[in-house]
Every structure is written in C-alpha cells, then in structure tokens.
Protein backbone atom coordinates (compact mmCIF):
# COMPACT_ATOMS: atom_id res chain seq x y z
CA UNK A 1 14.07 25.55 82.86
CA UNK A 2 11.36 26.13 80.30
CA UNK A 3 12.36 23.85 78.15
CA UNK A 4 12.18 21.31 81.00
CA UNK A 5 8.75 22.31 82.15
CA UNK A 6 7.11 22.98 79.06
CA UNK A 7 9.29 21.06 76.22
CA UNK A 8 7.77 22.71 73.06
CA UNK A 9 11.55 24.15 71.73
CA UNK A 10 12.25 27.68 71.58
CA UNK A 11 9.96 29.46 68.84
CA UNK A 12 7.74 30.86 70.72
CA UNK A 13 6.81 31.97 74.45
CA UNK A 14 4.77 28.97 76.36
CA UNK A 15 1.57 30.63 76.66
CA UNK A 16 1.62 31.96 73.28
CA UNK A 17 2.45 28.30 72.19
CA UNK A 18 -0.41 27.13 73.86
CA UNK A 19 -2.22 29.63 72.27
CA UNK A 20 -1.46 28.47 68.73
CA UNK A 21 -1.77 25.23 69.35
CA UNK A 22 -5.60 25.78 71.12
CA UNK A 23 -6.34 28.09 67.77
CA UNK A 24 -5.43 25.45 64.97
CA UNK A 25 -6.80 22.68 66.56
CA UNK A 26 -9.98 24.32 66.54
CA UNK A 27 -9.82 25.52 63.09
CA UNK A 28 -9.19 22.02 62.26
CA UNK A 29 -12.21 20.73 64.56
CA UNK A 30 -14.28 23.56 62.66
CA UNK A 31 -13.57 22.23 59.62
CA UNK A 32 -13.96 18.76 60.13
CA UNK A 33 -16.90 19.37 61.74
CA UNK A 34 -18.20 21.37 58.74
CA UNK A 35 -18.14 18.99 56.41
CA UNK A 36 -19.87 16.14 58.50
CA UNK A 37 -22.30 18.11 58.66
CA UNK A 38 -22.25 18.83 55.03
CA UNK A 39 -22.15 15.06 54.50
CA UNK A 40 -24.95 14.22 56.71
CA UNK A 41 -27.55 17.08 55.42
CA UNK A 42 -26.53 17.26 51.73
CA UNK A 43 -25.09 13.83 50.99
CA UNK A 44 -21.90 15.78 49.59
CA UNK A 45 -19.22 17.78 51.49
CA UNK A 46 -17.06 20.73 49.95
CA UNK A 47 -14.87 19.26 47.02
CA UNK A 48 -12.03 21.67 46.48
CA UNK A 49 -10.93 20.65 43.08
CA UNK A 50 -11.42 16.97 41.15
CA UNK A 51 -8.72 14.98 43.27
CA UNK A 52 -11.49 14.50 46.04
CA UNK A 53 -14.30 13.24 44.02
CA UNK A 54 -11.38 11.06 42.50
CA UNK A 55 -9.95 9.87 45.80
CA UNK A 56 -13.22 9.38 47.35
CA UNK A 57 -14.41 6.77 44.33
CA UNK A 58 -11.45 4.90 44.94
CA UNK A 59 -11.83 4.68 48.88
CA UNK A 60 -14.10 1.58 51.01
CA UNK A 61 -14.60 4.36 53.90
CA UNK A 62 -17.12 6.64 53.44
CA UNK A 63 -15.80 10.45 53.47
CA UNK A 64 -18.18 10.81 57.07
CA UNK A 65 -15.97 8.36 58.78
CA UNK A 66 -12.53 10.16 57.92
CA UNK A 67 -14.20 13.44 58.50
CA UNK A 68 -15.67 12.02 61.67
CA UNK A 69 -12.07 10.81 62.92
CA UNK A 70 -10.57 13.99 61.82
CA UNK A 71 -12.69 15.90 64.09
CA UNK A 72 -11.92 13.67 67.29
CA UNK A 73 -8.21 14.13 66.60
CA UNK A 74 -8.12 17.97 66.57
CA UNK A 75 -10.67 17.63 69.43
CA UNK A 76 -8.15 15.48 71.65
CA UNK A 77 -5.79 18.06 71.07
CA UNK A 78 -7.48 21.02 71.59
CA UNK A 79 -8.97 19.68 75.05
CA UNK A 80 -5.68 18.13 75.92
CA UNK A 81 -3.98 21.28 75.81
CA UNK A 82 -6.89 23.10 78.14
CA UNK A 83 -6.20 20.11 80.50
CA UNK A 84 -1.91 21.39 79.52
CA UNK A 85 -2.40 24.79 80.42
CA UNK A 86 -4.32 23.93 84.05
CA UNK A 87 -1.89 21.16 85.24
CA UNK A 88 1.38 22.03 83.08
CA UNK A 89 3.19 18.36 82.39
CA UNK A 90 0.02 16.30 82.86
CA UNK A 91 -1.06 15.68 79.38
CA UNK A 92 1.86 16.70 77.01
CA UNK A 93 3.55 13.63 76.17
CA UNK A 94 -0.03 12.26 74.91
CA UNK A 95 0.02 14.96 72.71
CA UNK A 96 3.07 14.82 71.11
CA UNK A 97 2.45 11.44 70.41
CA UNK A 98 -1.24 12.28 68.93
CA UNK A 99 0.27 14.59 66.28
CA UNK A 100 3.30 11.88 65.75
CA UNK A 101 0.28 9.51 64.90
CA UNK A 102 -1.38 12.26 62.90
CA UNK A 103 1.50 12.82 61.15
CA UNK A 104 1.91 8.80 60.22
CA UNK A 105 -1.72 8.78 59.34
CA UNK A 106 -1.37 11.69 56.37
CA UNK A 107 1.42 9.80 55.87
CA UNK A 108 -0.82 6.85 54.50
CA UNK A 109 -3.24 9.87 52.94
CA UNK A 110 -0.78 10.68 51.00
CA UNK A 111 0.80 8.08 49.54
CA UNK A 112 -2.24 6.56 48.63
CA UNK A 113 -2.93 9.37 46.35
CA UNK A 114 0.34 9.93 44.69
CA UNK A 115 0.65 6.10 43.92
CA UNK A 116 -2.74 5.26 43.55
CA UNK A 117 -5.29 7.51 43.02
CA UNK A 118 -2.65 9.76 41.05
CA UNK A 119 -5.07 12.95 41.62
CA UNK A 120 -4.25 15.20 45.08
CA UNK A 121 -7.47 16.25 47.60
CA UNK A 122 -7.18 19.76 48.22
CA UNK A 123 -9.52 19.51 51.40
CA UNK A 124 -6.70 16.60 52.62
CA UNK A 125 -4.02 18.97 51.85
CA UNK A 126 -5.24 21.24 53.82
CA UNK A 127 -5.40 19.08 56.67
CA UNK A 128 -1.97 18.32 56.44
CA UNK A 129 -0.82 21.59 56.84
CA UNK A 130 -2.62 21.87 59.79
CA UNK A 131 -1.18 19.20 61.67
CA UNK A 132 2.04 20.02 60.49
CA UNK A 133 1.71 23.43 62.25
CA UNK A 134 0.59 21.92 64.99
CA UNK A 135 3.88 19.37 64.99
CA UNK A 136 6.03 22.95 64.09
CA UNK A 137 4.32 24.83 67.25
CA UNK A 138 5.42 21.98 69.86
CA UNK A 139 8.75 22.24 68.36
CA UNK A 140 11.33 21.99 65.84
CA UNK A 141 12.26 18.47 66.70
CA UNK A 142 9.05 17.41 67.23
CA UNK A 143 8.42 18.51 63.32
CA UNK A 144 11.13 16.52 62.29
CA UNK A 145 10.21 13.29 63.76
CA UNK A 146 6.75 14.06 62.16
CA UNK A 147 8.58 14.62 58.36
CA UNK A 148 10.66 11.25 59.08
CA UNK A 149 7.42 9.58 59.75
CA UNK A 150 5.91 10.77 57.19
CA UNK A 151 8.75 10.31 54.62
CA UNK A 152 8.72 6.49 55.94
CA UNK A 153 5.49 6.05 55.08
CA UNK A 154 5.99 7.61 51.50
CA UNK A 155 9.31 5.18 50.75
CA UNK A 156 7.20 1.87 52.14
CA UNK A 157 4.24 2.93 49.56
CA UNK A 158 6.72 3.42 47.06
CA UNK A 159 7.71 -0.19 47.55
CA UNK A 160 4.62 -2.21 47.11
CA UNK A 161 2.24 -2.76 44.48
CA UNK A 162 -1.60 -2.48 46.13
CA UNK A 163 -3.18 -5.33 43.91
CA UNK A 164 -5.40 -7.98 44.94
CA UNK A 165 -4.68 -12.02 43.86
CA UNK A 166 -8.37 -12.07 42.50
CA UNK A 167 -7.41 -8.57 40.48
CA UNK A 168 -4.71 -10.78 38.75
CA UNK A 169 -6.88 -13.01 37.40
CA UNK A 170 -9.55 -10.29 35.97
CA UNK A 171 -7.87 -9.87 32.62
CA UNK A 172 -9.03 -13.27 31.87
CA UNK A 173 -12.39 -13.11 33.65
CA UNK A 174 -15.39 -12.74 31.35
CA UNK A 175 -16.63 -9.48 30.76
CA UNK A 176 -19.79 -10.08 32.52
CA UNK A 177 -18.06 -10.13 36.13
CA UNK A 178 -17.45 -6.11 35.52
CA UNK A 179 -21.57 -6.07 35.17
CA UNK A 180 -22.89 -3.64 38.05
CA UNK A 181 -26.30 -4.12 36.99
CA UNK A 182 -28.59 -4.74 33.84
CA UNK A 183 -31.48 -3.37 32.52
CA UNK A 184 -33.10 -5.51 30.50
CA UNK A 185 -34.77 -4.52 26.73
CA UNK A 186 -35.73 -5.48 23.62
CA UNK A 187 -33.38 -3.85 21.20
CA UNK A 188 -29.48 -3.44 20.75
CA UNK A 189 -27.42 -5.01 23.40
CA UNK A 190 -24.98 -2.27 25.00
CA UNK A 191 -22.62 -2.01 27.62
CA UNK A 192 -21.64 0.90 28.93
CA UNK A 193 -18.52 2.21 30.42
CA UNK A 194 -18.35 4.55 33.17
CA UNK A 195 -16.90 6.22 36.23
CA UNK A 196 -18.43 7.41 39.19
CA UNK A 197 -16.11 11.00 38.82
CA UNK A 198 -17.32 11.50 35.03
CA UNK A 199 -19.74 13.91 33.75
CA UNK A 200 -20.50 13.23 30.64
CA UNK A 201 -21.00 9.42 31.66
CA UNK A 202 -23.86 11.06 33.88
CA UNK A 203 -25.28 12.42 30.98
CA UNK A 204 -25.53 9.27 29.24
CA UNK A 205 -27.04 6.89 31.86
CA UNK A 206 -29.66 10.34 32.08
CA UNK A 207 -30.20 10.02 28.36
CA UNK A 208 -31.33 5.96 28.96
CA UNK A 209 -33.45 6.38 31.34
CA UNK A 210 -35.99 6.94 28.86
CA UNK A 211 -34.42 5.04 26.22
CA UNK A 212 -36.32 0.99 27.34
CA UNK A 213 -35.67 -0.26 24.16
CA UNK A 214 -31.97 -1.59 24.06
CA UNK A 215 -30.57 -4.10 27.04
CA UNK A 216 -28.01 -1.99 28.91
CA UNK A 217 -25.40 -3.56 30.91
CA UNK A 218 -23.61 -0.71 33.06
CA UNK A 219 -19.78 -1.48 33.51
CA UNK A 220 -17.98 0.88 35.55
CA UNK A 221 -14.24 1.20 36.55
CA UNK A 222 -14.49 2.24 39.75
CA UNK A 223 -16.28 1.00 43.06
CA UNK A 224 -19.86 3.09 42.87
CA UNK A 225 -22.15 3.51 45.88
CA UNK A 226 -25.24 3.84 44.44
CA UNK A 227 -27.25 3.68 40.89
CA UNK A 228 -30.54 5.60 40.25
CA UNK A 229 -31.73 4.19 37.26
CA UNK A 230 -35.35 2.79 36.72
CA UNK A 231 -35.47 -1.11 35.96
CA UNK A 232 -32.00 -1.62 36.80
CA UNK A 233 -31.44 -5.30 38.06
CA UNK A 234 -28.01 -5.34 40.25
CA UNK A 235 -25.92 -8.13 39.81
CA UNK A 236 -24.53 -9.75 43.28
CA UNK A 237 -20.93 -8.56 42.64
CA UNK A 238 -18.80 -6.89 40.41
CA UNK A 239 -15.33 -6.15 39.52
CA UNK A 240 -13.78 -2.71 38.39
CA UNK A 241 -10.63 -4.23 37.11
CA UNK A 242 -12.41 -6.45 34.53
CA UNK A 243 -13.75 -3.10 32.92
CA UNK A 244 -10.57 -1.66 33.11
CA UNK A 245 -8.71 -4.42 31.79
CA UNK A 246 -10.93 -4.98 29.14
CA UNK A 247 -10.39 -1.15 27.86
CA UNK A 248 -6.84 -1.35 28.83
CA UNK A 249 -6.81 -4.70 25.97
CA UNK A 250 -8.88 -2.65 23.53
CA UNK A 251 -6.28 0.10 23.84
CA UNK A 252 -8.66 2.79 25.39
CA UNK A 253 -8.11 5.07 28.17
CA UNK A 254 -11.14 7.27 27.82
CA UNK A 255 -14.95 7.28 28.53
CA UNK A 256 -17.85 6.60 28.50
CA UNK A 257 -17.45 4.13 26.15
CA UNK A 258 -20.04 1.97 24.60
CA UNK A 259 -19.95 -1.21 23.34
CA UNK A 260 -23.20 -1.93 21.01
CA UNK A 261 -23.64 -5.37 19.79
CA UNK A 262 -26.46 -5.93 17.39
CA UNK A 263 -27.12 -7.42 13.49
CA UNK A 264 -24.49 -5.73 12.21
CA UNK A 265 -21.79 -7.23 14.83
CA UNK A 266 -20.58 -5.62 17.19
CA UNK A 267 -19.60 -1.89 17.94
CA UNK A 268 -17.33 0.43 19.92
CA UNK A 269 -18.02 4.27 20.68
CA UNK A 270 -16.12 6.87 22.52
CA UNK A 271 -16.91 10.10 23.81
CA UNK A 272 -20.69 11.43 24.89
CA UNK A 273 -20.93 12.47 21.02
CA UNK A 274 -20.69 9.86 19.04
CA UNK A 275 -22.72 7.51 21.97
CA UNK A 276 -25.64 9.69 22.10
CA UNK A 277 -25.67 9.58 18.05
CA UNK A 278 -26.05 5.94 18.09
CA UNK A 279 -28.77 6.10 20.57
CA UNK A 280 -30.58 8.15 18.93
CA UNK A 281 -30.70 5.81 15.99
CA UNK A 282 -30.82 2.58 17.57
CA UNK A 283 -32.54 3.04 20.94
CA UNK A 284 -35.43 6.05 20.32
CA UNK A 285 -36.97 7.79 22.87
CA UNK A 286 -40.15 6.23 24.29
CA UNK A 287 -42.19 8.98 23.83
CA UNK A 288 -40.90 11.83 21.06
CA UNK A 289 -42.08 15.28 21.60
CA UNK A 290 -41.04 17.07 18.42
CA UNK A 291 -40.50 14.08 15.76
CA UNK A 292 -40.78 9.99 15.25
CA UNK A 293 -38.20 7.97 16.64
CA UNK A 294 -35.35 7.18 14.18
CA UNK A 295 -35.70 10.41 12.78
CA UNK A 296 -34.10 13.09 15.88
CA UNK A 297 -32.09 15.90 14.30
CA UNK A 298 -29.15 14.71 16.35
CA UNK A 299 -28.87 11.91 14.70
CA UNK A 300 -27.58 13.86 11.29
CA UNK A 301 -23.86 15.49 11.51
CA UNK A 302 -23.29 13.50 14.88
CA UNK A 303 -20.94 11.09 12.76
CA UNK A 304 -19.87 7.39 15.22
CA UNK A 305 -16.28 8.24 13.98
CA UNK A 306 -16.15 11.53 15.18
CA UNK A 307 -15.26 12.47 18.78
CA UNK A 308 -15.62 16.33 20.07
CA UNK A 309 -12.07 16.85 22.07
CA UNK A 310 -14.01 17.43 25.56
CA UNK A 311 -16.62 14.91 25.56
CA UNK A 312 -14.67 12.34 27.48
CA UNK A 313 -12.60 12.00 30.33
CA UNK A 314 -9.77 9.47 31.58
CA UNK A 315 -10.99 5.75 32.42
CA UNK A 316 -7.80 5.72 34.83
CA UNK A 317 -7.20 8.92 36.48
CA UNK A 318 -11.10 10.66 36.79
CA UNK A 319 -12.44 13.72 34.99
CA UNK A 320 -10.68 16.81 35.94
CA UNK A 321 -12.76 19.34 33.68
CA UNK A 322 -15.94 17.41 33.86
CA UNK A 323 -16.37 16.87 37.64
CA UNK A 324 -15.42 20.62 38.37
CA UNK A 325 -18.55 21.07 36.45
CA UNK A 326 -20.90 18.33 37.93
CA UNK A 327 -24.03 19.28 39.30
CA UNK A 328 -24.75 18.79 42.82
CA UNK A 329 -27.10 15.42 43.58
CA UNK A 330 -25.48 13.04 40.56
CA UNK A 331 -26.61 9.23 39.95
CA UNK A 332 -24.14 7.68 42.64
C-alpha cells in the first residue's frame, strides 16, 4: 500500500522521504542562488578549482544562465513536493520526470568536460551529487533509470567528434583570422598568444599596456568575452582554432607565446620570461621611472632561450597552477 500511494521504494519512511527530498532541493536552490548573485554583483561566482574557469572559457552560455536554470530546477522540486505532501499523488510523476531530465542534463555536463574541455568543475560536480540524491531518495529504481540516462549520454559523446566544417578549414586559414583585436604602433610587430584561463598571459597584456611602441596583434585560443586594453581596435570576427592550429603546426602546446617579427626576421618566445625580456628591449616603457628605455635591468640574465619551468601554462587544456592563483577582476 505505500508503495502504491507514495512510490518512492523502500529506503526510507514517506514523510521522512519528503523530508530529504524538501532539504536538498533547497540546498541546491541555495546554492544556485548564491552564485547568481555572486555573478550579478561581482562579475565572478565561486570557482572551486581551475576546471571551472576552464569550462566556462570554452562555453557560449554565460555561467548566470546555467546558474539561473539550476535554481528553477531545484525550485520546481522543492515546491512540487510542498504541493506532494498536501495532495499526496498530485504532483509526483512530474517530479520523477524533472530529476530524470536533470539527470540527462548532467549527463550532457559531463561529457562535455571529459571529452572536451578535459578539466572537471568542482561547483558542477557538486551539483551532480545533488540530484543524484535526490534521484536515490525517490527510489532505487528511480536512481537507476537516472545512471542509464546518464551513461547514454556519456557513450553518444563518446561517439562524435564536436568540430565545426569552418574549424576544418582553419589550418589553412591565414593567421590573421585568429586576430581578436590590434593595437596599432610604431615598432616591432608581435602577436601574442593567449588564453582567457592563463595567468601569466594576464601579466603580459598588463605589461603592454604601457608598452605603445610595437603593433600588437592579440591571438587567443579560446572564445574571450571581453578585452581591457587601451587602443585596442577589435577585429569583426575571429577564430580560436586558427591560433591553435597554428601552435599545434609550430609544435607548441604552451603559452603565452609571442611571435615578434622585425629587421632581424622573425621570432618565437615562450613562457612570461623570456617574452617580457624581449619587451623590455624592443618595446620600452613609455615613460621609465628608474632608467632609459633599452637599458631595464631585466633585460640582462633574462636570456630569449631560456624558459623558467612555471611561467607558462597549456594552450589546450587551461592553467591549472596559474588560475588557482589569479586575482579577482582579470582583463576578460
């Protein structure tokens, strides 16, 4: 009879099933909630780790919009069981088929960042586990519809390969179609390659903003939302993969990396190092404090062929070290 009247298995009693149910969908609803508000007042929500900075670069949705649909899901639940516990049988079914679709959406969440992003969200994680209590708590075989959903999703992600017929085509597109923007000068031509996750990119495109003497083009390898830089002039469009294919040719699979083309022909840097030695020598300051331009103390022992071991990070996967150390209120 009580499975009849209120099918959530046999774990626990009814109202104390209820009650579990009610108390993590409004943890979940708490913490969705949280960081939307985060997001809205700060520009920034809590980033458990480097996988979210990492999946976020690599994502058209804005974080708000996921955290904003989180929070009506665990909502509709929560409510749905108050409505549940009033008129027992009313609104269970809807329920059960809410956390089914929950389940299918972390699904997707999931796959996407084992096959592409290759870097895990801890703050998704987390919301996984919640709604796979919330599947356990209705019931055993409600759990395991939700891990054969979920395990569906995982084998069709392993099947397919999630690149565009234009990204084809961007190993032989000029390198000028990866251009997010240039600021124009009138010394040494340079192109610089950067991520939105990296921090010692950041401190780079920092170090030119008072460097107006060389013509930077900024190439990064990953869709950016925003660039503060002074002077910058943004192209129409741009493409990630061109950058990326263009290091993946050259046989490099860190940055920032800068390519400097001037009367000597043309050269390639790696590592924060090494690039900030050859701007101090080729693109001074504008206004030196302590000595004349060409003549910065950084300049000696700061070899172009040397490369300190953590002064770059991965042009494919993000920055683990460097974004767990990124200030709050970066560039993009």
């Amino acid at each position: 009879m009580f499975d009849n009247a209120f099918p959530y298995g046999n774990i626990w009693s009814k109202s104390r099933t209820s009650m579990i149910i009610l108390l993590i969908a409004l943890l979940g609803s708490l913490l969705t909630a949280t960081q939307t508000v985060l997001i809205l007042v700060t520009g920034d929500a809590i980033c458990i780790g480097d996988g979210c900075r990492v999946v976020e670069s690599l994502t058209t949705v804005p974080p708000i919009v996921f955290n904003l649909a989180g929070l009506v899901f665990f909502q509709a639940v929560f409510w749905g069981m108050v409505l549940e516990k009033k008129n027992p049988g009313t609104v269970m079914k809807a329920i059960k088929v809410m956390l089914l679709a929950g389940m299918a959406c972390e699904g997707v969440l999931v796959s996407f960042q084992f096959y592409i992003s290759e870097a895990f969200c801890m703050y998704c994680v987390v919301i996984l586990a919640l709604v796979l209590l919330l599947n356990l708590a209705v019931g055993f075989k409600q759990l395991g519809t939700g891990l054969m959903i979920l395990a569906s999703v995982f084998v069709v992600f392993s099947g397919l390969q999630f690149q565009s017929a234009s990204a084809g085509q961007a190993e032989d597109a000029p390198l000028t179609q990866g251009t997010y923007g240039l600021r124009p000068g009138t010394g040494p031509k340079i192109s610089l390659f950067f991520s939105s996750s990296c921090l010692y990119c950041e401190k780079i495109i920092e170090t030119l903003k008072d460097r107006n003497s060389c013509t930077v083009r900024f190439q990064p390898v990953d869709h950016i939302q925003d660039l503060d830089f002074p002077g910058l002039q943004m192209a129409p469009s741009f493409s990630p993969e061109v950058n990326k294919n263009f290091l993946r040719t050259l046989g490099i699979a860190e940055i920032p990396v800068l390519l400097a083309q001037d009367a000597g022909g043309i050269l390639i840097l790696k590592g924060e190092g090494p690039i900030r030695g050859y701007l101090d020598r080729r693109c001074p300051k504008d206004q030196p404090v302590d000595h004349p331009a060409g003549s910065s103390p950084a300049t000696s022992g700061s070899g172009v062929g040397s490369q300190p071991a953590d002064d770059s990070c991965s042009a494919f996967d993000g920055c683990e070290e460097g974004t767990s150390r990124q200030p709050a209120g970066t560039a993009w």
